[in-house]
Protein backbone atom coordinates (compact mmCIF):
# COMPACT_ATOMS: atom_id res chain seq x y z
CA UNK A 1 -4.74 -46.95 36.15
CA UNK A 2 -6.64 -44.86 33.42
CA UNK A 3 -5.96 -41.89 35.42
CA UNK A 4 -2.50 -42.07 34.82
CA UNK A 5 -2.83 -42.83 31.02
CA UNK A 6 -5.02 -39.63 30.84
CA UNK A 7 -2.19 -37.34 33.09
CA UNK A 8 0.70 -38.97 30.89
CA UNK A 9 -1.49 -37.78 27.77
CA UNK A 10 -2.27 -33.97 29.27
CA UNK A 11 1.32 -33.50 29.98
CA UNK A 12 2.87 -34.69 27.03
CA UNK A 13 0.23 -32.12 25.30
CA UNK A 14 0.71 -29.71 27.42
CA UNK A 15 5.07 -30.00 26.74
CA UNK A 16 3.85 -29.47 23.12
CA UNK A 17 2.31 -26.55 23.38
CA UNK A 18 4.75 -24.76 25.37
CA UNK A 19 7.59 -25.67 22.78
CA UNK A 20 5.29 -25.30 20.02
CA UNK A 21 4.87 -21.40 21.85
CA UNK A 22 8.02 -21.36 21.90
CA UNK A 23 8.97 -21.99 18.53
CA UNK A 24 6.36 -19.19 16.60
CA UNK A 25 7.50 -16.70 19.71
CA UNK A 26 11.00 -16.44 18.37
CA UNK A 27 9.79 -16.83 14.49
CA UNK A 28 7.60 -13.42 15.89
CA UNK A 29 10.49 -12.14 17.22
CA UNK A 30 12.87 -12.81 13.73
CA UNK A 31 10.12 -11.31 11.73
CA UNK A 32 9.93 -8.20 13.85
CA UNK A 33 14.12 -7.91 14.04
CA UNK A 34 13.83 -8.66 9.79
CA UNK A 35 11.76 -5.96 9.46
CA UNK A 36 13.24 -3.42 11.30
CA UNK A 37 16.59 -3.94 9.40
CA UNK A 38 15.01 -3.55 6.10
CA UNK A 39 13.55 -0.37 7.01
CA UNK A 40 16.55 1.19 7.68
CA UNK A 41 18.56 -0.11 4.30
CA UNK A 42 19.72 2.69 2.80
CA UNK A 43 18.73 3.95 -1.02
CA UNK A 44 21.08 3.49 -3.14
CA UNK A 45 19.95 4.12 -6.79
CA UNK A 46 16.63 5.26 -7.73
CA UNK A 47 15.54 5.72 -11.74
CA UNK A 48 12.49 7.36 -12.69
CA UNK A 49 11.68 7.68 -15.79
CA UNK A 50 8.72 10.39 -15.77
CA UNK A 51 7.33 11.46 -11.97
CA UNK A 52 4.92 14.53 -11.39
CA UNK A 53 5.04 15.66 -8.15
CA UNK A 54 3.28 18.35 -6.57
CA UNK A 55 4.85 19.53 -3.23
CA UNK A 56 8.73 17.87 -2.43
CA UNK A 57 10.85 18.77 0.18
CA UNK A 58 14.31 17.44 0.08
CA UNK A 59 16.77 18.26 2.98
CA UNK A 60 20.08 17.53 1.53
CA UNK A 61 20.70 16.75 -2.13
CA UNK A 62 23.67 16.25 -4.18
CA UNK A 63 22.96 16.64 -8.19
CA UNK A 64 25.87 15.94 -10.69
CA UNK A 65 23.47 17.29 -13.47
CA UNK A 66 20.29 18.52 -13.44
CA UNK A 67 18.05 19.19 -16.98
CA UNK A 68 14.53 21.39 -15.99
CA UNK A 69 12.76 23.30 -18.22
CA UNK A 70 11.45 25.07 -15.52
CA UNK A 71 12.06 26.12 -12.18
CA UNK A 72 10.10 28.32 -9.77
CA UNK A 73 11.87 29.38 -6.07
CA UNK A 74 9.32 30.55 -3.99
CA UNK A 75 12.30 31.77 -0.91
CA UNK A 76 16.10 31.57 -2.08
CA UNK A 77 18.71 29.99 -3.01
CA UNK A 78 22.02 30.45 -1.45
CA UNK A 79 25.08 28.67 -3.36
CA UNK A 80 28.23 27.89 -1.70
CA UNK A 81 30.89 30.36 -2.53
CA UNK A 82 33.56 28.17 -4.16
CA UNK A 83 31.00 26.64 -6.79
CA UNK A 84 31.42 28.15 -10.33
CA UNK A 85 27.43 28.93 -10.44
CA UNK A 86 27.75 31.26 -7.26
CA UNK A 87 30.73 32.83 -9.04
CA UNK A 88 29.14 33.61 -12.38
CA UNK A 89 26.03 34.83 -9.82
CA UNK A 90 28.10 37.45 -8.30
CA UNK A 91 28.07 34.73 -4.96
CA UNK A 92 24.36 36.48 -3.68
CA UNK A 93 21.42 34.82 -3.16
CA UNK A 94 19.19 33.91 -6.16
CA UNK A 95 15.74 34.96 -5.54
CA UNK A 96 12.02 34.35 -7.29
């Protein structure tokens, strides 16, 4: 008879664990899917008030209006024909 009380106890235990494995392997599995859609959110807005940087390389960029005091070009520049800048230019490339 005690036998059975201890193999009633073990099992029960043993069902426990397995749901309780279970349970935190899909929690694991949420976490990992959370955090692979908040990497990929997309930027909408960014402010910044004052930002130093000293190398940046920026594939595409739109700019509605840009204010620099200074700005060095170490290649060129090559504006799109239609835009008034490339017009008052002469439409060439702008080099350093």
């Amino acid at each position: 008879m005690p036998d059975r009380i201890t193999d009633s106890k073990s099992s029960s235990l043993r069902g426990i664990a397995i749901i309780a494995t279970t349970i935190g392997a899909v929690a694991v599995g949420a976490f990992a899917i959370g955090a692979l859609a908040i990497r990929r959110l997309a930027i909408s807005s960014v402010v910044i008030e004052n930002a130093k940087f000293k190398s940046l390389e920026i594939q595409d960029l739109k700019v509605k209006r840009l204010q620099a005091a200074e700005i060095a070009v170490s290649d060129s520049i090559q504006f799109p024909p239609d835009e008034p800048l490339a017009e008052s230019l002469g439409g060439s490339p702008v080099t350093n």
